[in-house]
PDB file of N, CA and C in Angstrom:
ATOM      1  N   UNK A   1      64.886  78.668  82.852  1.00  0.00           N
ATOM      2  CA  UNK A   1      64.618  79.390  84.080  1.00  0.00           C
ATOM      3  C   UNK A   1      65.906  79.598  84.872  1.00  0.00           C
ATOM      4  N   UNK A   2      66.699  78.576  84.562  1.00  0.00           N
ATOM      5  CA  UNK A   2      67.944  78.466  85.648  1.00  0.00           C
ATOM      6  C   UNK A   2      68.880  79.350  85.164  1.00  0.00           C
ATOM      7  N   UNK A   3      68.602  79.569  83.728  1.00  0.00           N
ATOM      8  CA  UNK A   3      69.594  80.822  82.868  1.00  0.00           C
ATOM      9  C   UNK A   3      69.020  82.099  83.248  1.00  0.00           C
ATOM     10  N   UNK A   4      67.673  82.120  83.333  1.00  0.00           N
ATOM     11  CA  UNK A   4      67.728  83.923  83.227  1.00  0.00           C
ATOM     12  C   UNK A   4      68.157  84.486  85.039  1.00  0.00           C
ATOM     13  N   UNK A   5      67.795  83.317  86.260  1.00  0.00           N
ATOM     14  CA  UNK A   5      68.324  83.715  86.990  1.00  0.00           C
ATOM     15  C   UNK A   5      70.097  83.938  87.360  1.00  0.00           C
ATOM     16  N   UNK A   6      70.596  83.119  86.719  1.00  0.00           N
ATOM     17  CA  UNK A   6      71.697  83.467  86.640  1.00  0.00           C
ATOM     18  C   UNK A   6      72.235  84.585  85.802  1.00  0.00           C
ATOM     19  N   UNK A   7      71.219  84.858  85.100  1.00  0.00           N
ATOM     20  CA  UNK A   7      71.946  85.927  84.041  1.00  0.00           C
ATOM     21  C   UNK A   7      71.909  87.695  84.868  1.00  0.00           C
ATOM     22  N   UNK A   8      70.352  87.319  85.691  1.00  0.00           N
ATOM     23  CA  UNK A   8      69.890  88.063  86.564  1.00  0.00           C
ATOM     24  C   UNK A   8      70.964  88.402  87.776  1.00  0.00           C
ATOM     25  N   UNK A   9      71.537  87.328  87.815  1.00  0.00           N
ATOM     26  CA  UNK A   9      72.962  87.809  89.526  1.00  0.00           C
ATOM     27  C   UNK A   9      74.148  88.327  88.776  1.00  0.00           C
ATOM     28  N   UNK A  10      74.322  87.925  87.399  1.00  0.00           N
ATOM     29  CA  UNK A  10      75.497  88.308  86.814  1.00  0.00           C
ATOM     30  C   UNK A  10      75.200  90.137  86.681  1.00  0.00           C
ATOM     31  N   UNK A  11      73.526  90.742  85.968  1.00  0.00           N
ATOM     32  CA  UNK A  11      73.733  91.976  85.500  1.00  0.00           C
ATOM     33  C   UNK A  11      73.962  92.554  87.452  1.00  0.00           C
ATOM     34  N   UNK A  12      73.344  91.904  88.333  1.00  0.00           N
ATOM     35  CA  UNK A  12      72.966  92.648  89.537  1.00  0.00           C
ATOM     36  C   UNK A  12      74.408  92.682  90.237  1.00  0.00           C
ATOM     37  N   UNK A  13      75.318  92.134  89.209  1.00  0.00           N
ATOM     38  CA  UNK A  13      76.623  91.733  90.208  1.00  0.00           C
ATOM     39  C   UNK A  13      77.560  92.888  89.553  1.00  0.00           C
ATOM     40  N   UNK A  14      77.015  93.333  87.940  1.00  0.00           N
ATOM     41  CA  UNK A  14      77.438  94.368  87.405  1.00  0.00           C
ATOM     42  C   UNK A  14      77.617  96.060  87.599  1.00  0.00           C
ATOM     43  N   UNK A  15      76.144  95.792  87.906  1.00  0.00           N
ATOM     44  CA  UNK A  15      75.673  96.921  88.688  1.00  0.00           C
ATOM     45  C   UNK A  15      76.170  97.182  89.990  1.00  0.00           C
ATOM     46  N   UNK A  16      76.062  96.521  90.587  1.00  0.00           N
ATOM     47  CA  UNK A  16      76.842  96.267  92.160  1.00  0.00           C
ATOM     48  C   UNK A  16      78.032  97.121  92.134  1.00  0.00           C
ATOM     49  N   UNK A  17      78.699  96.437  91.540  1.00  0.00           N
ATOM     50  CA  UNK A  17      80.238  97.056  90.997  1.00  0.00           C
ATOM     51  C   UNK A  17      80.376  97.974  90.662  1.00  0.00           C
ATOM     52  N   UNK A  18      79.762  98.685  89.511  1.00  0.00           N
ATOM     53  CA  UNK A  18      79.762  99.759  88.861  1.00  0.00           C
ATOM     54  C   UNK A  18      78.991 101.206  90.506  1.00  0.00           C
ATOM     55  N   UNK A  19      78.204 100.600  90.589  1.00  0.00           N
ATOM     56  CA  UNK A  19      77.885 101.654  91.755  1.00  0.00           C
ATOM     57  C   UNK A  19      79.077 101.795  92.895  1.00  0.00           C
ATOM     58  N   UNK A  20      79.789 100.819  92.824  1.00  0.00           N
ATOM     59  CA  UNK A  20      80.652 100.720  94.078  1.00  0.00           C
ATOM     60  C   UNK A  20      82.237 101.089  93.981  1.00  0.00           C
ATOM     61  N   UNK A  21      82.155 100.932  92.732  1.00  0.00           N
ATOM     62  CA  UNK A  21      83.162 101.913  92.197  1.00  0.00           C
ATOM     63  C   UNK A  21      82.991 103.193  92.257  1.00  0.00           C
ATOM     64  N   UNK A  22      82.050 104.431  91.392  1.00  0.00           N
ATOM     65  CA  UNK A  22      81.567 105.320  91.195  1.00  0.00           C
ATOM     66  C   UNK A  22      81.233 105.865  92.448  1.00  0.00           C
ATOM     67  N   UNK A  23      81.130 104.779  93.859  1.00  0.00           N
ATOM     68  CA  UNK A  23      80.789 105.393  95.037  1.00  0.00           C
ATOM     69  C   UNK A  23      82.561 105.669  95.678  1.00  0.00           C
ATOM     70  N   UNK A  24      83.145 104.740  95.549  1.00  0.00           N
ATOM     71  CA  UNK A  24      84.366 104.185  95.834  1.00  0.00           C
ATOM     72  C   UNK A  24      85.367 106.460  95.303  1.00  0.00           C
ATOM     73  N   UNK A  25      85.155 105.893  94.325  1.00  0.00           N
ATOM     74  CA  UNK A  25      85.597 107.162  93.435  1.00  0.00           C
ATOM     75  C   UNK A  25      85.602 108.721  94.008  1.00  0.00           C
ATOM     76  N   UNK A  26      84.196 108.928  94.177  1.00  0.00           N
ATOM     77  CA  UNK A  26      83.770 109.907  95.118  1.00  0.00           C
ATOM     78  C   UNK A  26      84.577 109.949  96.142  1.00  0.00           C
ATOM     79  N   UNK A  27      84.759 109.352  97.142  1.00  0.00           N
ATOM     80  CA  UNK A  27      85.076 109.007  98.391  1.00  0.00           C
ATOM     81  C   UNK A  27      86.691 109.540  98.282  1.00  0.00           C
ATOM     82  N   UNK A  28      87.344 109.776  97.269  1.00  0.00           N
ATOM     83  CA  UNK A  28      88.877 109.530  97.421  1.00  0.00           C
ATOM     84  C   UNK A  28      89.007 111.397  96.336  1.00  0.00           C
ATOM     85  N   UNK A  29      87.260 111.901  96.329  1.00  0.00           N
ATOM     86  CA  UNK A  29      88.045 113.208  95.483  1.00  0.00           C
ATOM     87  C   UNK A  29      88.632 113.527  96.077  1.00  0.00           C
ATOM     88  N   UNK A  30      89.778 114.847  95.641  1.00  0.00           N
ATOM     89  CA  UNK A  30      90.635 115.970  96.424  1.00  0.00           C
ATOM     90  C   UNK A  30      90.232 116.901  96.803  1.00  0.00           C
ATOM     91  N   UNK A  31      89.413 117.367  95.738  1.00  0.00           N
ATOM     92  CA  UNK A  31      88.986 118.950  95.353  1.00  0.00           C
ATOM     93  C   UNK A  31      87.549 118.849  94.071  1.00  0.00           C
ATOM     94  N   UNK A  32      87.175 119.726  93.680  1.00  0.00           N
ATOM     95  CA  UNK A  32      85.782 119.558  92.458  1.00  0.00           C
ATOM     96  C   UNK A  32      86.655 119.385  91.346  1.00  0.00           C
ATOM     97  N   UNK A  33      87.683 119.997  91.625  1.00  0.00           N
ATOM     98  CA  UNK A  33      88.415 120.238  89.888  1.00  0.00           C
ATOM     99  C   UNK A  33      89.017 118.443  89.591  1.00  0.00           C
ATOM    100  N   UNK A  34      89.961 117.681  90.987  1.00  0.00           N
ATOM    101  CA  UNK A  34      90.409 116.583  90.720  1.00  0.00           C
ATOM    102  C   UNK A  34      89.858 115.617  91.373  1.00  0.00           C
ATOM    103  N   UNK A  35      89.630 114.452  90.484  1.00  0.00           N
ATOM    104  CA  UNK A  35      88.839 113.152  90.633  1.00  0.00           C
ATOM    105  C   UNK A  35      89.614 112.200  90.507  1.00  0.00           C
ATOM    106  N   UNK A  36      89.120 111.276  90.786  1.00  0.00           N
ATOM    107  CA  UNK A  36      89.718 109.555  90.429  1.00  0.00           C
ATOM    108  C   UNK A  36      88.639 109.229  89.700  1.00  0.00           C
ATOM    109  N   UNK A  37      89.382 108.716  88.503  1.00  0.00           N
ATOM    110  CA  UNK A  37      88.525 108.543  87.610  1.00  0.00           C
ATOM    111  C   UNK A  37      87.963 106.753  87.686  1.00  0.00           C
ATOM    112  N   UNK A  38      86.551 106.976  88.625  1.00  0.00           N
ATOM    113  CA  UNK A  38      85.923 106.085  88.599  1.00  0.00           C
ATOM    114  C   UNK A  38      85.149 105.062  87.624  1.00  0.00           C
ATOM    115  N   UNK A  39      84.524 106.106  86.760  1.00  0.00           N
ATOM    116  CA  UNK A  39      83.972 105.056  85.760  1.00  0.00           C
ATOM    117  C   UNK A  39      84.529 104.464  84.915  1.00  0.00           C
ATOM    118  N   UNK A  40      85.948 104.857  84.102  1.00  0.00           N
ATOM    119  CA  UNK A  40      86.950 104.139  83.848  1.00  0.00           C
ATOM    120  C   UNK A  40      87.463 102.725  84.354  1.00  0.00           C
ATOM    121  N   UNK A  41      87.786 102.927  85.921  1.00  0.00           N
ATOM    122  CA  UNK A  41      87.516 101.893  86.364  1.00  0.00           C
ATOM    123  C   UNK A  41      86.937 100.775  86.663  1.00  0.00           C
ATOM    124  N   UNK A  42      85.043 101.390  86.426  1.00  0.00           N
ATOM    125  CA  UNK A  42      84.081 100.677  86.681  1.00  0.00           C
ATOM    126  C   UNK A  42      83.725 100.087  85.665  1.00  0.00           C
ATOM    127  N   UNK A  43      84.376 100.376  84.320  1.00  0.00           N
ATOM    128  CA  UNK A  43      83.758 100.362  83.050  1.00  0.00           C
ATOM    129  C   UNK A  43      84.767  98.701  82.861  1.00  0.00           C
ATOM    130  N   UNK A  44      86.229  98.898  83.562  1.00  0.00           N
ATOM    131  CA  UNK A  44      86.862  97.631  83.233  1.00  0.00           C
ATOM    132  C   UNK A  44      86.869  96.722  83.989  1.00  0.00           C
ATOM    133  N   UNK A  45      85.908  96.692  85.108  1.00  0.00           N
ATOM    134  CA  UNK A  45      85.694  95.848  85.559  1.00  0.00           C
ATOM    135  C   UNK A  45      84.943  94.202  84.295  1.00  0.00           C
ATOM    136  N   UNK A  46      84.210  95.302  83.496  1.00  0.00           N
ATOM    137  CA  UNK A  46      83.805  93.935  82.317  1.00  0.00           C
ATOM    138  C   UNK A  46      84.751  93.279  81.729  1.00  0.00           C
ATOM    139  N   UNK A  47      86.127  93.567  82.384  1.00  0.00           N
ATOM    140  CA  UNK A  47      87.090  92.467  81.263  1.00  0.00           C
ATOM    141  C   UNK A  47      86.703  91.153  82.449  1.00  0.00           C
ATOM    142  N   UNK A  48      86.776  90.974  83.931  1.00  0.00           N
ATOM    143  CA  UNK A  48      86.829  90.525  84.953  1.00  0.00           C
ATOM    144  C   UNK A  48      85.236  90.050  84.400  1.00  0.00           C
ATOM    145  N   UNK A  49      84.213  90.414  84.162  1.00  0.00           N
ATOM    146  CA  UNK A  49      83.203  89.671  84.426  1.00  0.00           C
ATOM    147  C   UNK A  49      82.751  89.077  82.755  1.00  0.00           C
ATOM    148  N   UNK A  50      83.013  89.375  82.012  1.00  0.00           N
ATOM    149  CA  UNK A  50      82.540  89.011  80.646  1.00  0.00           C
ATOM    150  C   UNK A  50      82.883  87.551  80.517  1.00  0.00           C
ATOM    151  N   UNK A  51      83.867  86.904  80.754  1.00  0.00           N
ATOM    152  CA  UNK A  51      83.781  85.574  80.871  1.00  0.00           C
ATOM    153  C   UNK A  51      83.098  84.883  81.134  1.00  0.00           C
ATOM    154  N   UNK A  52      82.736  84.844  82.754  1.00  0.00           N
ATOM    155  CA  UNK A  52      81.919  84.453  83.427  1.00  0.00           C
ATOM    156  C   UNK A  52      80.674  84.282  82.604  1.00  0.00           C
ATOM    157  N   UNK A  53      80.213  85.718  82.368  1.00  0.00           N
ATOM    158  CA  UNK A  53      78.590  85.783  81.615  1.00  0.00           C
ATOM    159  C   UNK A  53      78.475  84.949  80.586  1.00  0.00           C
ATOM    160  N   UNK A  54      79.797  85.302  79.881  1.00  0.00           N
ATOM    161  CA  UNK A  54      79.899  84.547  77.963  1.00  0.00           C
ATOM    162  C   UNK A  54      79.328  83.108  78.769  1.00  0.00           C
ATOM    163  N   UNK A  55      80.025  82.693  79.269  1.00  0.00           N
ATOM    164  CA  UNK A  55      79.917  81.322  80.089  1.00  0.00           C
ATOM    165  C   UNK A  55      78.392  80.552  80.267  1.00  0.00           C
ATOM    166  N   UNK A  56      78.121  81.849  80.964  1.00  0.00           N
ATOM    167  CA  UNK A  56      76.306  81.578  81.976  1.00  0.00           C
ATOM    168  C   UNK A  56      75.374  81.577  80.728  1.00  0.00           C
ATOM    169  N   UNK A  57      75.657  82.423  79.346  1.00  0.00           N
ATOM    170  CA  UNK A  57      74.431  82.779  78.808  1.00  0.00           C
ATOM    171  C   UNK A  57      74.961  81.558  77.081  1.00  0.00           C
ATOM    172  N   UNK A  58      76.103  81.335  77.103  1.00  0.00           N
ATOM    173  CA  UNK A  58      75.968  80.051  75.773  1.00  0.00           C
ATOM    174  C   UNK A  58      77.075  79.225  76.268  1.00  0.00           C
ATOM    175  N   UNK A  59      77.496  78.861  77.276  1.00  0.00           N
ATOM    176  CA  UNK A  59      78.104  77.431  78.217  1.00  0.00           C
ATOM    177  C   UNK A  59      79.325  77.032  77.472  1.00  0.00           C
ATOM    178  N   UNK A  60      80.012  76.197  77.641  1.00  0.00           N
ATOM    179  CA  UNK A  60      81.532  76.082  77.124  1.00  0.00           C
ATOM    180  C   UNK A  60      82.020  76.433  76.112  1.00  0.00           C
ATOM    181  N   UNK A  61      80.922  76.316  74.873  1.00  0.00           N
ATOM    182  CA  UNK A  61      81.719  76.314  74.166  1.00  0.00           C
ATOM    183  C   UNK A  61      81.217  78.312  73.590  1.00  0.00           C
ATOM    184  N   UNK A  62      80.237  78.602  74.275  1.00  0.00           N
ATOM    185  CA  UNK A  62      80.741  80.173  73.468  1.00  0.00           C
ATOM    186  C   UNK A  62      81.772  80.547  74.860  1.00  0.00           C
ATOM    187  N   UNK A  63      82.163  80.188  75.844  1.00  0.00           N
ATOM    188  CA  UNK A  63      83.196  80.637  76.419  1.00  0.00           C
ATOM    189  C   UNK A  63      84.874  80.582  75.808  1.00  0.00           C
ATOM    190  N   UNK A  64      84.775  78.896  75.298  1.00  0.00           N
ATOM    191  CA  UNK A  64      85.984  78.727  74.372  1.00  0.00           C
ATOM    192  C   UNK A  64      86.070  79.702  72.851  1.00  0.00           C
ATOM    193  N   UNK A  65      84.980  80.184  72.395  1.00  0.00           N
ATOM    194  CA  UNK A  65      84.811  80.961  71.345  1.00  0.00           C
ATOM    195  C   UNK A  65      85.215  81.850  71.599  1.00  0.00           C
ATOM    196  N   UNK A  66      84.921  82.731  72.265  1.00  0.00           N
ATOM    197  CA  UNK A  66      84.895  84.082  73.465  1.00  0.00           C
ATOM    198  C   UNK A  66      86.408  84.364  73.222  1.00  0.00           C
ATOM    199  N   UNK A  67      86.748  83.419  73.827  1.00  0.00           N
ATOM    200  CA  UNK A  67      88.715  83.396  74.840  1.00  0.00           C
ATOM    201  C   UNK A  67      89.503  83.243  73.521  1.00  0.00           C
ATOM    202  N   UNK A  68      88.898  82.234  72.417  1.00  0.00           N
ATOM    203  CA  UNK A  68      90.058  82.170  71.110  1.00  0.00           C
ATOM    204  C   UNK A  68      90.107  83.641  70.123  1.00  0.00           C
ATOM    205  N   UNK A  69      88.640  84.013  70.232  1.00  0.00           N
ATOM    206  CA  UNK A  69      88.405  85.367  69.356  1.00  0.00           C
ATOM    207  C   UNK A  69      89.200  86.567  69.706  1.00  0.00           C
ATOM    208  N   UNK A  70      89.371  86.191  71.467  1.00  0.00           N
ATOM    209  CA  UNK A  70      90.121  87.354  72.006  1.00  0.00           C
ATOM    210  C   UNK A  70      91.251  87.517  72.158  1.00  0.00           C
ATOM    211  N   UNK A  71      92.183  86.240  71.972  1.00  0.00           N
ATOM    212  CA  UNK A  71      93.494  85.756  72.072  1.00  0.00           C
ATOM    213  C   UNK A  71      94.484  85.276  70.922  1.00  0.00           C
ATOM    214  N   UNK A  72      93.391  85.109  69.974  1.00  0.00           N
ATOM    215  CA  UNK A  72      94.208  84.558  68.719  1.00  0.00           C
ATOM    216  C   UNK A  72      94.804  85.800  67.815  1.00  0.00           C
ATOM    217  N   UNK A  73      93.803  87.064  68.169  1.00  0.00           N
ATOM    218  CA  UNK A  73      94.430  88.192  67.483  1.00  0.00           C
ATOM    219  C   UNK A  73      95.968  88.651  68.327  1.00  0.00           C
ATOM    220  N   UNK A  74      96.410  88.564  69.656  1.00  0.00           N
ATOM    221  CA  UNK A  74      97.130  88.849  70.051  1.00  0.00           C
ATOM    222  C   UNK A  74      98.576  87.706  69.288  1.00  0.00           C
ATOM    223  N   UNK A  75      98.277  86.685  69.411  1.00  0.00           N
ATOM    224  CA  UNK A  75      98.844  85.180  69.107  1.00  0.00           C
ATOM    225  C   UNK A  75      99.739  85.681  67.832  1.00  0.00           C
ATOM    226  N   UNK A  76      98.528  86.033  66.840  1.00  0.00           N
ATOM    227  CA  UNK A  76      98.874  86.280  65.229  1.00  0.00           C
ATOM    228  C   UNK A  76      99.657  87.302  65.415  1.00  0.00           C
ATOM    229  N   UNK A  77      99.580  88.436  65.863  1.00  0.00           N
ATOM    230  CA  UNK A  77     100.972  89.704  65.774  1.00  0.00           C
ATOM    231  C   UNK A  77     102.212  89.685  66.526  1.00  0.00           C
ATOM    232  N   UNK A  78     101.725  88.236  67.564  1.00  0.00           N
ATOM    233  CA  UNK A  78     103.034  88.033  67.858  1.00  0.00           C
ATOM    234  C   UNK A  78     104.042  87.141  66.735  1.00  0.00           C
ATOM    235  N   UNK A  79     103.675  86.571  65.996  1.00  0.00           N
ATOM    236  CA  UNK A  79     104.039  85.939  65.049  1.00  0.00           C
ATOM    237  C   UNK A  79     104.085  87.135  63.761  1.00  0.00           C
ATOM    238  N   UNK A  80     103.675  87.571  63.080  1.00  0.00           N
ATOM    239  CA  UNK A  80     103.386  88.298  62.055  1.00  0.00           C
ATOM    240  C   UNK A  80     104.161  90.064  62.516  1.00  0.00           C
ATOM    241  N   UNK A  81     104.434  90.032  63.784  1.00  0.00           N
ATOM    242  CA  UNK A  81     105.348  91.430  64.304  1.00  0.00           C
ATOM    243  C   UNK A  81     106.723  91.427  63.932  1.00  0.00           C
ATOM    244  N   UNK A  82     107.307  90.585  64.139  1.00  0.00           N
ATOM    245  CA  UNK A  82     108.686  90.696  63.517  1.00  0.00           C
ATOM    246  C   UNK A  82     108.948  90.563  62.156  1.00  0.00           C
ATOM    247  N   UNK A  83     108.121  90.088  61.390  1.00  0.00           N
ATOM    248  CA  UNK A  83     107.936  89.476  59.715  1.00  0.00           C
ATOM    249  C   UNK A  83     107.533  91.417  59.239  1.00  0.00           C
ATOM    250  N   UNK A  84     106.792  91.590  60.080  1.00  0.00           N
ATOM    251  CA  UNK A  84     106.240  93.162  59.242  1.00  0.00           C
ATOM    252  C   UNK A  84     107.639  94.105  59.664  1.00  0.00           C
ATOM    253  N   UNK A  85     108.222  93.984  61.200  1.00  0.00           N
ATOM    254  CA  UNK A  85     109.363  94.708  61.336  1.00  0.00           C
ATOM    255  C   UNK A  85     110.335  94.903  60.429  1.00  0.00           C
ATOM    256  N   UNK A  86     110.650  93.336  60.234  1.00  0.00           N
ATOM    257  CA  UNK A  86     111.547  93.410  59.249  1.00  0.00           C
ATOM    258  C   UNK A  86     111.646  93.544  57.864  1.00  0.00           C
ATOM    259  N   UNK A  87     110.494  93.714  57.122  1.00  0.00           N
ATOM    260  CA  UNK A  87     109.542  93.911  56.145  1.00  0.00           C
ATOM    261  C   UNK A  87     109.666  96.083  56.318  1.00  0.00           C
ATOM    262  N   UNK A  88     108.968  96.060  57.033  1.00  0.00           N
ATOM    263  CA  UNK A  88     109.039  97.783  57.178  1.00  0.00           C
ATOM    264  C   UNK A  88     109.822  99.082  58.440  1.00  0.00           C
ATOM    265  N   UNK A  89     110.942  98.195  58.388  1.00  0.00           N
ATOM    266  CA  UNK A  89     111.675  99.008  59.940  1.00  0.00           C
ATOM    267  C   UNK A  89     111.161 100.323  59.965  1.00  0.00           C
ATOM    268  N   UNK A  90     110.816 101.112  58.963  1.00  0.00           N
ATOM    269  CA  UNK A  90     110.858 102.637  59.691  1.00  0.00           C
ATOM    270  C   UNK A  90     108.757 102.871  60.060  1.00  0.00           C
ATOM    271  N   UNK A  91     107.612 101.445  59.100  1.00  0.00           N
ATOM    272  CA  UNK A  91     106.566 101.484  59.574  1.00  0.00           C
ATOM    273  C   UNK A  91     106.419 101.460  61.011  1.00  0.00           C
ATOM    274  N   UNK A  92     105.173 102.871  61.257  1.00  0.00           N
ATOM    275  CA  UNK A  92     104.698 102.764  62.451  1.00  0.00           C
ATOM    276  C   UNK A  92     103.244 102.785  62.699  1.00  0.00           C
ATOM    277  N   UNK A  93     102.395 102.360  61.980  1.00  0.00           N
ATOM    278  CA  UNK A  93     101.088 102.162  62.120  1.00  0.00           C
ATOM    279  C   UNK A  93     100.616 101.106  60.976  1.00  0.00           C
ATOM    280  N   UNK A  94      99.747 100.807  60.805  1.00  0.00           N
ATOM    281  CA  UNK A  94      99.238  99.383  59.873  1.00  0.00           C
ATOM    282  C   UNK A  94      98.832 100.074  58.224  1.00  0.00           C
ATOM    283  N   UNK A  95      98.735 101.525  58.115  1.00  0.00           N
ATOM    284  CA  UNK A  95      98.335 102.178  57.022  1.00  0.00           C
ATOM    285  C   UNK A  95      99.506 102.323  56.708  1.00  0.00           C
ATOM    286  N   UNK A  96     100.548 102.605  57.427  1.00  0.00           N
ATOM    287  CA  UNK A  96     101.793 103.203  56.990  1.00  0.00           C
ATOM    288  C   UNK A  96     102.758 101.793  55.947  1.00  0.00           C
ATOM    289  N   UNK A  97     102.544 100.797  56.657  1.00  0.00           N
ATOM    290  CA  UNK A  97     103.042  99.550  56.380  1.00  0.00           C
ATOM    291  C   UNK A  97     102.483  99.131  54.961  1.00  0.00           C
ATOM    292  N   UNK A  98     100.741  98.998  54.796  1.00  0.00           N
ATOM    293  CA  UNK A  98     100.385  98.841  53.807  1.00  0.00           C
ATOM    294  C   UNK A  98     100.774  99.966  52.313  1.00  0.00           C
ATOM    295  N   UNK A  99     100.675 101.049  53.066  1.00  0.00           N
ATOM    296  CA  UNK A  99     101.309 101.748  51.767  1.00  0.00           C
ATOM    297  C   UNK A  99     102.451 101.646  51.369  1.00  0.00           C
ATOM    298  N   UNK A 100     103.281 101.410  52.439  1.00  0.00           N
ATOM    299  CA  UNK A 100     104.714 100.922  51.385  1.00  0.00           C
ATOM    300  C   UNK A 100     104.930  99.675  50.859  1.00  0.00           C
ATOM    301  N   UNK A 101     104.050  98.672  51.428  1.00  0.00           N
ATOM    302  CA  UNK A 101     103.886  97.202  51.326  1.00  0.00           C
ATOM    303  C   UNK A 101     103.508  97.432  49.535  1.00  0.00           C
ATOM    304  N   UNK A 102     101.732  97.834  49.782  1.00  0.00           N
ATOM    305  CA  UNK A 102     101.074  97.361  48.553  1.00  0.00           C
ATOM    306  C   UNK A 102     100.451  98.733  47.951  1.00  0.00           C
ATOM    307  N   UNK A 103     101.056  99.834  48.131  1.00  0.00           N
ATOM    308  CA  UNK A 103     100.569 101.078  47.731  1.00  0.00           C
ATOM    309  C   UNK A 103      99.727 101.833  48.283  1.00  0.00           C
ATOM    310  N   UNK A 104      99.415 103.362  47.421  1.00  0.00           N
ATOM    311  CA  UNK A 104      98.143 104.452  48.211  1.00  0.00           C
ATOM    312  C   UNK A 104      97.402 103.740  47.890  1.00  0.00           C
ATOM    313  N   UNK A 105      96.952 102.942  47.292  1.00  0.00           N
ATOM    314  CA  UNK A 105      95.085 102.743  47.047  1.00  0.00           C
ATOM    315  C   UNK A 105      94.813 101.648  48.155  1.00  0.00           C
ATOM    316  N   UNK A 106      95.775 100.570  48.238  1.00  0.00           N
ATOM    317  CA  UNK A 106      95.609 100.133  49.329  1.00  0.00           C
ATOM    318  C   UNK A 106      95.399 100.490  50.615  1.00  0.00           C
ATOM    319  N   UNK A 107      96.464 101.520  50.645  1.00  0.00           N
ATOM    320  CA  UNK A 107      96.576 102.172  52.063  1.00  0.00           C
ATOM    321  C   UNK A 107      94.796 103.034  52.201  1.00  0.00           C
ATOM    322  N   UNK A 108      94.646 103.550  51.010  1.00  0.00           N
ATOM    323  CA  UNK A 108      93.478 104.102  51.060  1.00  0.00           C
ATOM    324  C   UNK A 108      91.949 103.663  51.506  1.00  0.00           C
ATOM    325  N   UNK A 109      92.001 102.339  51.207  1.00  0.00           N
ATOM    326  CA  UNK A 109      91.313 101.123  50.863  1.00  0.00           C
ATOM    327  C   UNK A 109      90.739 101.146  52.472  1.00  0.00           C
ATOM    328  N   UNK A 110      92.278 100.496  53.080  1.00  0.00           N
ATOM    329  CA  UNK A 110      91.906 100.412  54.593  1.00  0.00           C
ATOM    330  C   UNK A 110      91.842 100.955  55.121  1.00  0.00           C
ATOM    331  N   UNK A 111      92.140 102.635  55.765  1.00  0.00           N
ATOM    332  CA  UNK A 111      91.329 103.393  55.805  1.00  0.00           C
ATOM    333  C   UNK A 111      90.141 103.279  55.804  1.00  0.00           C
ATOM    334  N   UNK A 112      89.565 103.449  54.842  1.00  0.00           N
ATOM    335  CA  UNK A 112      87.947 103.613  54.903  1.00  0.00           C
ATOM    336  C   UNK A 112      87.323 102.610  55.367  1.00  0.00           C
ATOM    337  N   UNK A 113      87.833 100.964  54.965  1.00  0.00           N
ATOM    338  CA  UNK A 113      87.212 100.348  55.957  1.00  0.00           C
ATOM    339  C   UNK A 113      87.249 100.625  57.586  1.00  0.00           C
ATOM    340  N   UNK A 114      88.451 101.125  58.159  1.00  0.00           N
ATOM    341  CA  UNK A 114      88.674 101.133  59.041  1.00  0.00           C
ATOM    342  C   UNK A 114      87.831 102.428  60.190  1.00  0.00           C
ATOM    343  N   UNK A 115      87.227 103.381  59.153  1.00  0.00           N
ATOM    344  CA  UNK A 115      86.408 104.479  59.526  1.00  0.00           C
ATOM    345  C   UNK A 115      85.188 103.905  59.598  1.00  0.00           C
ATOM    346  N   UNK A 116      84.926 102.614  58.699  1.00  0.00           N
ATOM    347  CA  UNK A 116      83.527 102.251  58.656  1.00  0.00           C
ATOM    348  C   UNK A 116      83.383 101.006  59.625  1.00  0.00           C
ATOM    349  N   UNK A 117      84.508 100.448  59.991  1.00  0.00           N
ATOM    350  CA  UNK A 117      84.004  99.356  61.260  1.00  0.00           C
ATOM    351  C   UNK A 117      84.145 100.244  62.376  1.00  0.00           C
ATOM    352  N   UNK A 118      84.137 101.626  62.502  1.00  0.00           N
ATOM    353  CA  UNK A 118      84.421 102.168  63.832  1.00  0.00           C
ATOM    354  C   UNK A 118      82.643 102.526  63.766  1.00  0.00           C
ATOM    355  N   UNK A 119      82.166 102.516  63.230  1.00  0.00           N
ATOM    356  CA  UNK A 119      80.882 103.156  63.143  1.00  0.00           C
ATOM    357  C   UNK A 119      79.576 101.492  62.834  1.00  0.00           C
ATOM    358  N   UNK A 120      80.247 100.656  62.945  1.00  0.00           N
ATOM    359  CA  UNK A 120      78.944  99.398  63.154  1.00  0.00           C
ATOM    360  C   UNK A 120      78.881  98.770  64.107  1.00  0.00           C
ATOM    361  N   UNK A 121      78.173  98.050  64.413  1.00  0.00           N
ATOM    362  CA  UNK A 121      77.570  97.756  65.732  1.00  0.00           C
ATOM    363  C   UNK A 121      78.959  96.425  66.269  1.00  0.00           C
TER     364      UNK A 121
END
């Protein structure tokens, strides 16, 4: 009971925001043609609240899950960025790297995975 009300102030605290942005937004047009792009804004407000929630709705430890899932990918390319630099100075994207790394079929390979995790849930 004590979860769904809290889960309940977190979406109402979402909403809150998101309207108050989007109202916020309005308030500062110029003209019809130029806007401030509000929902952009309102939309990142979820980096600011997703914690919190991860928190309210599976408690420390999917918060510690949460924060490593989201941080360890940054962690690893800081480590693994200079190894590929120096590995591929003139690579500039992760297909480009693999194909000179480990070939077209590779390069091909990922690709398609990479078309097909853009399209699952």
């Amino acid at each position: 009971m004590k979860r769904q009300r809290s889960t309940k102030r977190t979406l109402a605290a979402l909403v809150g925001l998101l309207l108050m942005q989007a109202t916020r937004g309005m308030q500062f047009r110029v003209n019809d043609h130029d806007e401030v792009p509000s929902v952009p804004i309102a939309l990142g407000s979820g980096i600011l609240f997703t914690y919190p929630e991860i928190s309210t709705i599976a408690g420390v430890q999917g918060l510690v899950v949460y924060s490593l899932s989201s941080a360890l990918p940054l962690l690893v390319f800081g480590i693994l960025g200079p190894v590929i630099r120096r590995k591929c100075p003139e690579g500039f994207v992760l297909t480009e790297w693999t194909r000179q790394r480990y070939g077209v079929i590779a390069a091909l390979y990922l690709s398609i995975l990479t078309y097909a995790a853009s399209f699952s849930d």
